[in-house]
Structure formats: C-alpha cells, structure tokens
N, C-alpha and C. Protein backbone atom coordinates (compact mmCIF):
# COMPACT_ATOMS: atom_id res chain seq x y z
N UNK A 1 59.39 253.05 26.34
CA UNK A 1 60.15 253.03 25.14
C UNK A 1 59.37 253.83 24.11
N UNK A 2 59.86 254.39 23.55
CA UNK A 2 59.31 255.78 22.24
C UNK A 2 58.72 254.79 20.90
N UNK A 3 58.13 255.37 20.61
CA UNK A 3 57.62 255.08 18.83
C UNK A 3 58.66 254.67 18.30
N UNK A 4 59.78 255.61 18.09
CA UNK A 4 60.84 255.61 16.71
C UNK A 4 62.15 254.51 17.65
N UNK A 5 62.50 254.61 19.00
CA UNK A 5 62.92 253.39 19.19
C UNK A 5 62.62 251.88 18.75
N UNK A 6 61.10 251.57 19.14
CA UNK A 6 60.55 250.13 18.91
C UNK A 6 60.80 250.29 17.26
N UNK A 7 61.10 251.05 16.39
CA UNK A 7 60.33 250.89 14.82
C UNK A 7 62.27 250.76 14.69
N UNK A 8 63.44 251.74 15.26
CA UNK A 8 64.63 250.84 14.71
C UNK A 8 65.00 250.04 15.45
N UNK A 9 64.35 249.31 16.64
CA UNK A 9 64.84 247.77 16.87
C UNK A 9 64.00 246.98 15.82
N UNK A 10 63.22 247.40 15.20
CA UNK A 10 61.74 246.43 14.64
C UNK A 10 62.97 246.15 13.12
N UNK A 11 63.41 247.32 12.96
CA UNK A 11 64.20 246.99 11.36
C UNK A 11 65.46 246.73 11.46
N UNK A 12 66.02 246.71 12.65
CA UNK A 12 67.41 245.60 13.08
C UNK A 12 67.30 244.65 13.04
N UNK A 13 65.74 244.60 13.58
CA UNK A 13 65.81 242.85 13.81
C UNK A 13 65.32 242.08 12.20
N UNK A 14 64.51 242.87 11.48
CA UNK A 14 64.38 242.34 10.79
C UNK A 14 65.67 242.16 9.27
N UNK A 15 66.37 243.22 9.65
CA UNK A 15 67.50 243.35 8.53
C UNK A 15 68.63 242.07 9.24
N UNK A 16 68.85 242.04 10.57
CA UNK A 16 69.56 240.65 11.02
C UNK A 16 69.15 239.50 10.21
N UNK A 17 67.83 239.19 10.59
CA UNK A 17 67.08 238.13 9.91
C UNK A 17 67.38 237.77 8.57
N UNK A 18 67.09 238.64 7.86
CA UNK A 18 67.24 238.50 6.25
C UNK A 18 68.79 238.90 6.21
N UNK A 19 69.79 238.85 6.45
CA UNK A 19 71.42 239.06 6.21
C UNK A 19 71.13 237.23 6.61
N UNK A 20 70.64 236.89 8.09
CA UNK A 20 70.91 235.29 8.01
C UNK A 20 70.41 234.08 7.31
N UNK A 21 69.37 234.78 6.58
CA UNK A 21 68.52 234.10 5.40
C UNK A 21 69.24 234.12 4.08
N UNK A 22 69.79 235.54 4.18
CA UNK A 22 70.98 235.13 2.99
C UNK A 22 72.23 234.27 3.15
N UNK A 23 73.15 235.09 3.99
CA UNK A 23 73.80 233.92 3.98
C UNK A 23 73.76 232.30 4.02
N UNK A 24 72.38 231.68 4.85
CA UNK A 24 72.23 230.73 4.53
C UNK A 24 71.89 230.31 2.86
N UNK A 25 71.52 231.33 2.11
CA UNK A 25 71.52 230.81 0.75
C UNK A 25 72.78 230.34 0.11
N UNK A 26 73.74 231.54 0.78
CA UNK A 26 75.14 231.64 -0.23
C UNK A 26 75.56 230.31 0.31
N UNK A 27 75.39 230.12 1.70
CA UNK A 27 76.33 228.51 2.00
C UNK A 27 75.13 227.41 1.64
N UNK A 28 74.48 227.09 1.11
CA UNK A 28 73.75 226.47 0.42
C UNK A 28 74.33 226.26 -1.31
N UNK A 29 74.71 227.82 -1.68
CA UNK A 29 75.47 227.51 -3.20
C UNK A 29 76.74 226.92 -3.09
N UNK A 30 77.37 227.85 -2.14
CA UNK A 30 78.80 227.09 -1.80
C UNK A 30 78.73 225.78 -1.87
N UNK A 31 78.48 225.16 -0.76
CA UNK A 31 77.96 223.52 -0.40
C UNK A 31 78.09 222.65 -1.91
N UNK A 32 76.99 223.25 -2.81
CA UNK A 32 76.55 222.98 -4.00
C UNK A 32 77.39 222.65 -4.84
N UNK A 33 78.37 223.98 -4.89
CA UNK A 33 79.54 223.86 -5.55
C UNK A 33 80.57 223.03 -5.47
N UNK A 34 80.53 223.00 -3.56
CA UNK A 34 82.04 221.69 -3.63
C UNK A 34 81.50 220.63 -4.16
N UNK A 35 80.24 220.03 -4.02
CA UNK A 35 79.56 218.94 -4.42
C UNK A 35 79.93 218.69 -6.02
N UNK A 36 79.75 219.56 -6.68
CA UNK A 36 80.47 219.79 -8.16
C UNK A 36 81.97 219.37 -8.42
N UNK A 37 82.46 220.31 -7.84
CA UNK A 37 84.10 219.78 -7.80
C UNK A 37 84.49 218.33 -7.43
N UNK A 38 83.81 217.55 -6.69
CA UNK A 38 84.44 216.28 -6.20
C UNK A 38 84.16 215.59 -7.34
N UNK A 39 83.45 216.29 -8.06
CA UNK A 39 82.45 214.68 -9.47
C UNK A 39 83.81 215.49 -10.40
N UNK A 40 83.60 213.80 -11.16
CA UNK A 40 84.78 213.82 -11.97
C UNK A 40 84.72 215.12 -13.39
N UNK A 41 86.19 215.57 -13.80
CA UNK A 41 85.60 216.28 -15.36
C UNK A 41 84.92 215.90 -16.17
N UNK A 42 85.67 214.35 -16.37
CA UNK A 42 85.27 213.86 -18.07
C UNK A 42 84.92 212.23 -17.19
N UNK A 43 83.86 211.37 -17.61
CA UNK A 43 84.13 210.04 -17.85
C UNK A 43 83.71 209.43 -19.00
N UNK A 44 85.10 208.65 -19.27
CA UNK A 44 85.23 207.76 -20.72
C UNK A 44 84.83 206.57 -20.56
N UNK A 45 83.93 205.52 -21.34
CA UNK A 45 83.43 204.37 -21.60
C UNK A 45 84.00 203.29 -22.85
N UNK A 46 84.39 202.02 -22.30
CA UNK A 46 84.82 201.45 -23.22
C UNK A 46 86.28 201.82 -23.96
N UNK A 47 86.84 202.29 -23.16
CA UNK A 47 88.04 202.47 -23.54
C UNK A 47 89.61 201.84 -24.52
N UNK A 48 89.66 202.21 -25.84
CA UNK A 48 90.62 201.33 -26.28
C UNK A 48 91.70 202.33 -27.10
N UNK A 49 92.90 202.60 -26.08
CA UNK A 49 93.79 203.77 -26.12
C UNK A 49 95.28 203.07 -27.20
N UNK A 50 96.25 203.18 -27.64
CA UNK A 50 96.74 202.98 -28.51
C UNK A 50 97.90 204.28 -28.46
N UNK A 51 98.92 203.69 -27.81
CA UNK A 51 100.25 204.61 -27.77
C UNK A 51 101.42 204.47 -28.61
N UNK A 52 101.81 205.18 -29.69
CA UNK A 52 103.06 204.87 -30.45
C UNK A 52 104.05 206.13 -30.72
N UNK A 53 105.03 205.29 -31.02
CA UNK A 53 106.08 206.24 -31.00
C UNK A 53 106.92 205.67 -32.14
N UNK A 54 107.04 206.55 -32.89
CA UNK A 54 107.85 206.41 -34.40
C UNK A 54 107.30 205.61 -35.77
N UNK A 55 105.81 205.01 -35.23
CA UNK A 55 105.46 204.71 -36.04
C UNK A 55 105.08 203.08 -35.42
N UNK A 56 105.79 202.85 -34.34
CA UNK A 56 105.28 201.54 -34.17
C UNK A 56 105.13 201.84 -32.50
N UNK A 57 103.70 200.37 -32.24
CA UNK A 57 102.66 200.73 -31.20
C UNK A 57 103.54 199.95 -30.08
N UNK A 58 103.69 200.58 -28.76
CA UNK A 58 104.43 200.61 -27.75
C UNK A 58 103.17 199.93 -26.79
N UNK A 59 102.20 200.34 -26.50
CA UNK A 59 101.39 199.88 -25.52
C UNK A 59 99.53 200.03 -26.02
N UNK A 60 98.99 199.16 -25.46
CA UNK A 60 97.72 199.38 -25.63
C UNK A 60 96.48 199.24 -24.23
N UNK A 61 95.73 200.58 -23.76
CA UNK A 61 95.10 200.38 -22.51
C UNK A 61 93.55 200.10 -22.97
N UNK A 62 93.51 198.94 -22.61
CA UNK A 62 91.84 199.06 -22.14
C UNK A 62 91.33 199.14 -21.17
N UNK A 63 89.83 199.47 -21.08
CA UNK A 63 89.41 199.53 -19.74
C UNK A 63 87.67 199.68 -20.11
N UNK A 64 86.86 199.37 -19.39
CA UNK A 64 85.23 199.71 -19.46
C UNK A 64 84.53 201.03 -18.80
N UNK A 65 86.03 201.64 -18.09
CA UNK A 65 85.77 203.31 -17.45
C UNK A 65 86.79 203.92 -16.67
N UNK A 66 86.39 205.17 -17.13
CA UNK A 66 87.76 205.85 -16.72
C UNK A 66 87.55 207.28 -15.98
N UNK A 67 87.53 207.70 -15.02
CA UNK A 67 86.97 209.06 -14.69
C UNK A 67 88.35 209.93 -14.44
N UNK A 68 88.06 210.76 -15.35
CA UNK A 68 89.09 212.50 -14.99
C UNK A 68 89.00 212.87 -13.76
N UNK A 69 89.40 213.12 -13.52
CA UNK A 69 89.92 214.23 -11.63
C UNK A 69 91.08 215.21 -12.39
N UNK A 70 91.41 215.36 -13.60
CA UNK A 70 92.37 216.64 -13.73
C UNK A 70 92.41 217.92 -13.38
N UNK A 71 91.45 218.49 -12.74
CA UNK A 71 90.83 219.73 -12.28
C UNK A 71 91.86 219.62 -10.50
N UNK A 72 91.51 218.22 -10.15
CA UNK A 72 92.06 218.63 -8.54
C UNK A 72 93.78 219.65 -8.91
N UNK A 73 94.30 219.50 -7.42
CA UNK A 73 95.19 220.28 -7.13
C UNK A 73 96.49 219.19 -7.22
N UNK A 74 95.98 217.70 -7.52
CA UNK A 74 97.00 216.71 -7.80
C UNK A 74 96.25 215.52 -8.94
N UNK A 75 96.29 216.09 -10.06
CA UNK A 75 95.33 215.81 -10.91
C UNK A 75 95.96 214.37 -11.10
N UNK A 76 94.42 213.23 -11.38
CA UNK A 76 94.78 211.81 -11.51
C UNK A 76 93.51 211.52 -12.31
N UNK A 77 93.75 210.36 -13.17
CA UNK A 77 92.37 209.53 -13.73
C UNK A 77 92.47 208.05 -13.15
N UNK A 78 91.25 207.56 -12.67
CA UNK A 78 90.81 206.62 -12.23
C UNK A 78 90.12 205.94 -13.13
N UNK A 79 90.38 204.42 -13.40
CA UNK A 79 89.83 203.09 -13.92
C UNK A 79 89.57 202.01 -12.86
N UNK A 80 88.07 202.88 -12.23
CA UNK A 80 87.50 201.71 -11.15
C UNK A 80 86.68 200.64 -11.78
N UNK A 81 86.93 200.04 -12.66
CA UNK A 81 86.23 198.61 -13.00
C UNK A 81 87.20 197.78 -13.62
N UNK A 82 88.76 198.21 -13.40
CA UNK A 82 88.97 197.24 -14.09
C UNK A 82 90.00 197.88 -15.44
N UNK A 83 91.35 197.08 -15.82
CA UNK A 83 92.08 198.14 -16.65
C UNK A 83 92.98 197.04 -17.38
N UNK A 84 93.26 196.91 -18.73
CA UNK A 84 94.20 195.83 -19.37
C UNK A 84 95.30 196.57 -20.28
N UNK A 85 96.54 195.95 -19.57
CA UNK A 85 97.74 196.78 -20.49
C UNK A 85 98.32 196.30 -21.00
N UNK A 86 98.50 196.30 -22.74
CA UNK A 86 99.31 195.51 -23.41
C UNK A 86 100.65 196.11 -23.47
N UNK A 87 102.04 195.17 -23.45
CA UNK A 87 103.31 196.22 -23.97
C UNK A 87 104.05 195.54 -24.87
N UNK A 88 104.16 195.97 -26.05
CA UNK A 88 104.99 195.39 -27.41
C UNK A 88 106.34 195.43 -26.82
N UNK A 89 106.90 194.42 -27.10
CA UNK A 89 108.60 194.53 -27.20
C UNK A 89 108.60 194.88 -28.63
N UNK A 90 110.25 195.30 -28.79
CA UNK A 90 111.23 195.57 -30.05
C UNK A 90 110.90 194.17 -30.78
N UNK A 91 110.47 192.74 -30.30
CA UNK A 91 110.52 191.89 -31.27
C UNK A 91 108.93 191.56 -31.47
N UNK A 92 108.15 192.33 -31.18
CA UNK A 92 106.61 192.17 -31.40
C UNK A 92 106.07 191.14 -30.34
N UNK A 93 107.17 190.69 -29.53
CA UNK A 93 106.35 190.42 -27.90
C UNK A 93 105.38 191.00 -27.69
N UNK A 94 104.70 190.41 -26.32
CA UNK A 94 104.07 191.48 -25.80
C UNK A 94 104.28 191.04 -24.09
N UNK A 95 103.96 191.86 -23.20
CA UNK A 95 103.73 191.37 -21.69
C UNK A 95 101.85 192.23 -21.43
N UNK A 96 101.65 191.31 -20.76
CA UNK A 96 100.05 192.43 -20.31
C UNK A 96 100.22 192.52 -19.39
N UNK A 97 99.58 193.35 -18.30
CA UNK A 97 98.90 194.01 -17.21
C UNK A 97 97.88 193.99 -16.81
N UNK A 98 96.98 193.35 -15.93
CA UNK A 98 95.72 193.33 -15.57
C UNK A 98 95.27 193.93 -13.89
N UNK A 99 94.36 194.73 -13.84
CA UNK A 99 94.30 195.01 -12.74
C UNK A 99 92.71 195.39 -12.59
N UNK A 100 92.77 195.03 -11.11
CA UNK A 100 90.61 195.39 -11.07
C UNK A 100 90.43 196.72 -11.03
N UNK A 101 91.76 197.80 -11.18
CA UNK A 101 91.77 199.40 -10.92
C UNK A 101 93.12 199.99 -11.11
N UNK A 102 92.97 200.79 -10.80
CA UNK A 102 94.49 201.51 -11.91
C UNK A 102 93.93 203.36 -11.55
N UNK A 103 95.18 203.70 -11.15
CA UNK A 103 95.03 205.14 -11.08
C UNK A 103 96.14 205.90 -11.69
N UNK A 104 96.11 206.62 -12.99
CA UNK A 104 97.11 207.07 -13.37
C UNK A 104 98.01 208.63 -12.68
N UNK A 105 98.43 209.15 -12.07
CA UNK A 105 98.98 210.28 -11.54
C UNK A 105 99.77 210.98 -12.51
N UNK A 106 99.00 211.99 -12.78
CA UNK A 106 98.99 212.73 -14.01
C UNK A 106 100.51 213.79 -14.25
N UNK A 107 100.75 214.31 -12.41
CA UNK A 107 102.25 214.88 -12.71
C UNK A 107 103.28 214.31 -12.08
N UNK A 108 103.14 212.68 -12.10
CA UNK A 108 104.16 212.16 -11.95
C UNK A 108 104.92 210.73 -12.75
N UNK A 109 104.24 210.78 -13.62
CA UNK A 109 104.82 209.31 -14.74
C UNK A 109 104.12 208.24 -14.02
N UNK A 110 103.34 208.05 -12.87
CA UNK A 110 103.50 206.99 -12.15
C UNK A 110 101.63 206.18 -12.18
N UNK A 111 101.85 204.83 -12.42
CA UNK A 111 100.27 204.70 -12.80
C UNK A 111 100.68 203.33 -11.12
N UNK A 112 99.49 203.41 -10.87
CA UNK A 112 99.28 202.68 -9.33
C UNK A 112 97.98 201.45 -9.47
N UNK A 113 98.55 200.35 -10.08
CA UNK A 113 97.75 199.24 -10.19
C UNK A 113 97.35 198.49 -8.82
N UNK A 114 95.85 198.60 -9.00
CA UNK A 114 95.28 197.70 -7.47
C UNK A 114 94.32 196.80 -7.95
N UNK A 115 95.04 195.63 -6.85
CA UNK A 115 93.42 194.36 -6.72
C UNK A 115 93.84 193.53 -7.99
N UNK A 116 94.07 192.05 -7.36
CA UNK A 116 94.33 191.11 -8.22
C UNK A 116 94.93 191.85 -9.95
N UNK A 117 96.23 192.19 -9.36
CA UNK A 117 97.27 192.49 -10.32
C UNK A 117 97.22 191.62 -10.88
N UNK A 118 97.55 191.04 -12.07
CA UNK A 118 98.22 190.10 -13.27
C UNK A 118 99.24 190.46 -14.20
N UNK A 119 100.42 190.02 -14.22
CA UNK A 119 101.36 190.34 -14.89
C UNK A 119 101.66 188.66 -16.45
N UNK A 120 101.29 188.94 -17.37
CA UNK A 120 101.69 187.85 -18.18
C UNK A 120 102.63 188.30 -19.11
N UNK A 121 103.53 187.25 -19.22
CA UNK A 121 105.22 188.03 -20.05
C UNK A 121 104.90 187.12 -21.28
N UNK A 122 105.82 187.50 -22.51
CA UNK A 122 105.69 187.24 -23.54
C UNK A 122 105.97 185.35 -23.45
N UNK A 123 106.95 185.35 -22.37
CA UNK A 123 108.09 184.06 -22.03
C UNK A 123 106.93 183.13 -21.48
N UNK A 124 105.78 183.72 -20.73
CA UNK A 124 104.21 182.86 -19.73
C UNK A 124 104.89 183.05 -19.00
N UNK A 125 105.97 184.31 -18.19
CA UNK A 125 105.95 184.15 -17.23
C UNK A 125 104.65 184.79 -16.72
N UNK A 126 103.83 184.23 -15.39
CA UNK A 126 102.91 184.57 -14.53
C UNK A 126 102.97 185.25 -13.23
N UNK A 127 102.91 186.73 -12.93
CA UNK A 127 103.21 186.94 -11.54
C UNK A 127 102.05 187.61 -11.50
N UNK A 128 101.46 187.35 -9.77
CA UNK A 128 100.39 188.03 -9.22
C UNK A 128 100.76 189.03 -7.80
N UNK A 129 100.03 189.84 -7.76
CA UNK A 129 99.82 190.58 -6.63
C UNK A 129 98.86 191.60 -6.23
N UNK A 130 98.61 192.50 -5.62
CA UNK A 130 97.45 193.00 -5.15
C UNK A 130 97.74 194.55 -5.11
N UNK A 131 99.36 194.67 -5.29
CA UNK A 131 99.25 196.16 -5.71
C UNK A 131 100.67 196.28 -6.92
N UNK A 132 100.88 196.96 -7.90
CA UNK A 132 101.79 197.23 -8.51
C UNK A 132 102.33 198.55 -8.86
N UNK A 133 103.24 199.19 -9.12
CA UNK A 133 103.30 200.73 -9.46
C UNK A 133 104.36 200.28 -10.67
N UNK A 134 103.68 201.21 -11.68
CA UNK A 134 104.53 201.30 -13.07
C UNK A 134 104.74 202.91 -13.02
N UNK A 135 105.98 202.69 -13.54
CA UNK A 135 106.78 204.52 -13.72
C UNK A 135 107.07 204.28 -15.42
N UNK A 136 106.07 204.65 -15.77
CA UNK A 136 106.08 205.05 -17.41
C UNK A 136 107.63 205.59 -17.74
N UNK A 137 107.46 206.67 -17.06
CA UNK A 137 109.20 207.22 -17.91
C UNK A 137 110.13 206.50 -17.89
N UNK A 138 110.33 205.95 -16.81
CA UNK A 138 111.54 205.13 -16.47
C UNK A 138 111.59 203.12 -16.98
N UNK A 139 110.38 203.12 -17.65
CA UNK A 139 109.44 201.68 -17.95
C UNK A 139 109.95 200.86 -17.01
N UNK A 140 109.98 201.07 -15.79
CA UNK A 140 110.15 200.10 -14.20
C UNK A 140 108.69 199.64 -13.67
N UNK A 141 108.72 198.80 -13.47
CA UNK A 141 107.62 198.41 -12.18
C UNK A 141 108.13 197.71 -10.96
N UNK A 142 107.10 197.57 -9.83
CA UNK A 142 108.14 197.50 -8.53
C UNK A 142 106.60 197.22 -7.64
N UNK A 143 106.88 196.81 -6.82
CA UNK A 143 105.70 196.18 -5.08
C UNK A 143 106.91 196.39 -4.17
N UNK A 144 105.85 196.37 -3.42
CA UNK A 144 106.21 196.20 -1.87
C UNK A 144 105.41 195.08 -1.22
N UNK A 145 104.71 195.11 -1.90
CA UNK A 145 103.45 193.85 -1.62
C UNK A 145 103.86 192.42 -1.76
N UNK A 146 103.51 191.21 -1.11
CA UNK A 146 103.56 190.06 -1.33
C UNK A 146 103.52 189.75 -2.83
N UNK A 147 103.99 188.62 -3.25
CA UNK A 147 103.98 188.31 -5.18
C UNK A 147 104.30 186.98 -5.12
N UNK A 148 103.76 186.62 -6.43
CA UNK A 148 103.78 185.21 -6.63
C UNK A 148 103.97 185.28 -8.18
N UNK A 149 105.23 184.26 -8.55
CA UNK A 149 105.64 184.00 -10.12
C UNK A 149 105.45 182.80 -10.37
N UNK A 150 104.86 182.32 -11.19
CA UNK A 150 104.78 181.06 -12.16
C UNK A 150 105.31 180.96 -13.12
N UNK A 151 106.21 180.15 -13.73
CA UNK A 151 107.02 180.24 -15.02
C UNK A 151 106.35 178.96 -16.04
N UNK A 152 106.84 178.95 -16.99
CA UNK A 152 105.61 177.92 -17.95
C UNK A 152 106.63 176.53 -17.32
N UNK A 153 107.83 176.35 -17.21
CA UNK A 153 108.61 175.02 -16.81
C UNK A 153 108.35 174.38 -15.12
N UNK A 154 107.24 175.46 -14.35
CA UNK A 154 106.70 174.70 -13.31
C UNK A 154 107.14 175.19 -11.98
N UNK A 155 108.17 176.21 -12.55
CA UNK A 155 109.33 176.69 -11.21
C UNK A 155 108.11 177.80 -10.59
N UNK A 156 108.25 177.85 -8.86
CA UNK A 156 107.09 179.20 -8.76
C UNK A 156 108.11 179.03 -7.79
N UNK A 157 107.85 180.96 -7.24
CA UNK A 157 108.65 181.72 -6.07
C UNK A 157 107.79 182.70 -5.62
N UNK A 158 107.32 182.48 -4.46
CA UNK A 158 106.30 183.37 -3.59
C UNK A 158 108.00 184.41 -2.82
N UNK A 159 107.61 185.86 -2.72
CA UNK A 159 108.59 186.45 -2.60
C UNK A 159 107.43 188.08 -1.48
N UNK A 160 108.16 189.12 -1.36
CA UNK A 160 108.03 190.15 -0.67
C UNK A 160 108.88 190.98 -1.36
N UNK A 161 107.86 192.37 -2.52
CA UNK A 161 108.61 193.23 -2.92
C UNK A 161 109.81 192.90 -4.15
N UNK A 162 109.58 193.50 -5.32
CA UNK A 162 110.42 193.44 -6.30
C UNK A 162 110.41 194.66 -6.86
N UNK A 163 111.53 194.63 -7.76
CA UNK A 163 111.61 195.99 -9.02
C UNK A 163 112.10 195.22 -10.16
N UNK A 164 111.25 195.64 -11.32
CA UNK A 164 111.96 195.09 -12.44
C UNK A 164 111.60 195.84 -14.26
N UNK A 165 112.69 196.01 -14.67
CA UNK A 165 111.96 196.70 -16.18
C UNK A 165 110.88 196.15 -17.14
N UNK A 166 110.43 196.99 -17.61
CA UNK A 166 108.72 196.26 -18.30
C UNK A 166 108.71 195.03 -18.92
N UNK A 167 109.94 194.85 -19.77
CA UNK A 167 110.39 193.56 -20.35
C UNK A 167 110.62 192.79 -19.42
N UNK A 168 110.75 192.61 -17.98
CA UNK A 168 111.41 191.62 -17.35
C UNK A 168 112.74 190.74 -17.47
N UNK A 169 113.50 191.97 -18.30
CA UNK A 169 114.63 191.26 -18.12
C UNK A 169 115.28 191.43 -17.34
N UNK A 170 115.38 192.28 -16.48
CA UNK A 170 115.59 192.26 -15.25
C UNK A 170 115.01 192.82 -13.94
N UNK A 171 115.45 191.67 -13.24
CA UNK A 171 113.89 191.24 -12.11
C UNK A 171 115.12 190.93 -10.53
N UNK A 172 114.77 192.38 -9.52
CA UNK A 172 115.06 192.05 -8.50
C UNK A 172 113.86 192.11 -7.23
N UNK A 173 114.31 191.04 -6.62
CA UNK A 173 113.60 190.41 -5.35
C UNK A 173 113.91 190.98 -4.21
N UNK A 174 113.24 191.31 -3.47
CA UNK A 174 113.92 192.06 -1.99
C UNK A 174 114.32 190.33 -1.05
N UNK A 175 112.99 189.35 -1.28
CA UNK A 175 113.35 188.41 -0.24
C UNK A 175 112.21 187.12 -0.92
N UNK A 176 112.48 186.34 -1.22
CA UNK A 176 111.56 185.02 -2.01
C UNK A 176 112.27 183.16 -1.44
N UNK A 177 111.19 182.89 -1.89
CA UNK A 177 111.20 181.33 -1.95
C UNK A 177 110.53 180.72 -2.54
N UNK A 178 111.06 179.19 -2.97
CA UNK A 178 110.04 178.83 -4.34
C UNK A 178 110.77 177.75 -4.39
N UNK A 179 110.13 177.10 -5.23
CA UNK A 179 110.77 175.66 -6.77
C UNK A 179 111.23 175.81 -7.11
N UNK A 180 112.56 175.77 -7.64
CA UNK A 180 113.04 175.21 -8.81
C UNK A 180 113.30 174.78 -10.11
N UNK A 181 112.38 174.61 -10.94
CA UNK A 181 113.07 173.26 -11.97
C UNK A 181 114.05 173.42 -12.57
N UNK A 182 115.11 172.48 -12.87
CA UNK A 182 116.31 172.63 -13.57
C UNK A 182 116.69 171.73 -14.09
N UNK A 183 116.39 171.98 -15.85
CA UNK A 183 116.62 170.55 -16.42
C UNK A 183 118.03 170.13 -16.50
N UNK A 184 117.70 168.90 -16.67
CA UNK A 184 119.59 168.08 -16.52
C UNK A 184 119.58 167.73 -17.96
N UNK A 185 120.73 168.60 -18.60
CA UNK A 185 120.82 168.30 -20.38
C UNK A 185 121.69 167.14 -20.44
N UNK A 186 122.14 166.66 -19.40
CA UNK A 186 123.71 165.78 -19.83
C UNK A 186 122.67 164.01 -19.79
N UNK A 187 121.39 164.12 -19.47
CA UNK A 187 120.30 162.81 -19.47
C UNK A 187 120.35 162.75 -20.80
C-alpha cells in the first residue's frame, strides 16, 4: 500500500469519527430539547381566579397549583394537587366543586375533574364521584362513573352515569337506586 493511500484512509477515518462525534452532540441537544418541551410553560401557585360577566361574579377557582402545557399540539392546564369551584346562581346561591385534580382542555370548553369529586349544591345537595366532566359553554356536567347523592332530608341514590346543568335543576340518571324520604303533609 503507497504513502498517499494509508494518509487518505488515515483522514477518512478520522473525518468519519468526528462527523460521529458530532452528531452525537447534536442528538445530545436534541434529546435536551424534548426534555424542555415536556416541562410545563408557566406554573401558578396559590391560585384564586375570579370570573365575571356583566359585572357580577359567575364562578370562582381555587387551587394550590396549576401547570400550563399550552405550547403542546392539544394545549391543556393541569391542577395536580387539588382544585375548588365555586358557582353563583342568579339568586347569589352557590354550588362548589371539589376535586383532588382537574384538567382544563384549552380548545374544547371542557374541564375533566378527577379523584374524589365533590359536588355541594346551594339546596346540601351532596354528590360524589371519582370522575366528572364540566362543559363550560354549555354549563352541563355529566359521569359515566359510579355516583352517589345525599340530600339534606336523608334520601341517598347510588346510581351509574348522569348529565345535569350546573344549577342542578335538572338532573338525568342513566340507571340508580336509593331511599326515599317522603314527607306525609296530611299527619
């Protein structure tokens, strides 16, 4: 083998080398980068949000944290510790919302309450469950999930799946059973 052969295998091999030393850098930044993208935009602490419309307050969210994801390709904010929703009626009612998490879905009206749901109505009515979905635009909420209602007069109905408007005035059941009470006025 010649001089000037061995000297351009000598700088093939070494220009291979360093092209694979780089690229291992660039997928090292890459890497880096997705690592970036998965962490949230913004996270908010102590949260006490305050929604009105015309002058008088419609709802109030708290929460102790809240992380942005608006950047993804189906942008959502997450309240993993925990999330409390007040909602005024027209007569200064209120119903709350409690949930150990809450994910709001940013292009679709739709907020996705998880983990020991709590629903308390202005009336004490009490319903629990473990997942809930509220559709802001439409002020509906609705399960598919098992549920349980307590009313302040003692009546409870363990049921499967409901839909009903934020006020609860109207409340349908896919399939339930329960108590009763029904006072007798004519005693």
């Amino acid at each position: 083998m010649s001089f000037n052969k061995l000297i351009l295998k000598s700088i093939a091999v070494v220009t291979l080398a360093a092209m694979l030393f780089a690229c291992e850098g660039n997928l090292n930044e890459v890497n880096k980068f997705n690592i970036e993208v998965d962490n949230p935009q913004g996270i908010a602490k102590n949260i006490n949000l305050f929604y009105t419309d015309s002058g008088h307050v419609k709802s109030n969210l708290r929460s102790p944290k809240m992380l942005d994801y608006s950047q993804e390709k189906y942008p959502y904010r997450i309240f993993p510790i925990g999330v409390e929703v007040d909602f005024f009626n027209k007569d200064s009612t209120k119903n709350t919302i409690i949930a150990d998490s809450a994910i709001i879905h940013s292009n679709s009206d739709l907020i996705d309450m998880r983990h020991n749901v709590k629903i308390i109505t202005a009336d004490s009515l009490i319903l629990t469950t473990s997942q809930l979905f509220w559709d802001t635009e439409k002020q509906w909420v609705f399960t598919d999930r098992d549920y349980k209602i307590r009313l302040a007069n003692g009546t409870e109905n363990n049921g499967t799946g409901f839909d009903a408007d934020q006020e609860f005035t109207v409340f349908n059941s896919r399939s339930n059973t329960g108590v009763q009470v029904i006072e007798d006025k004519s005693l």
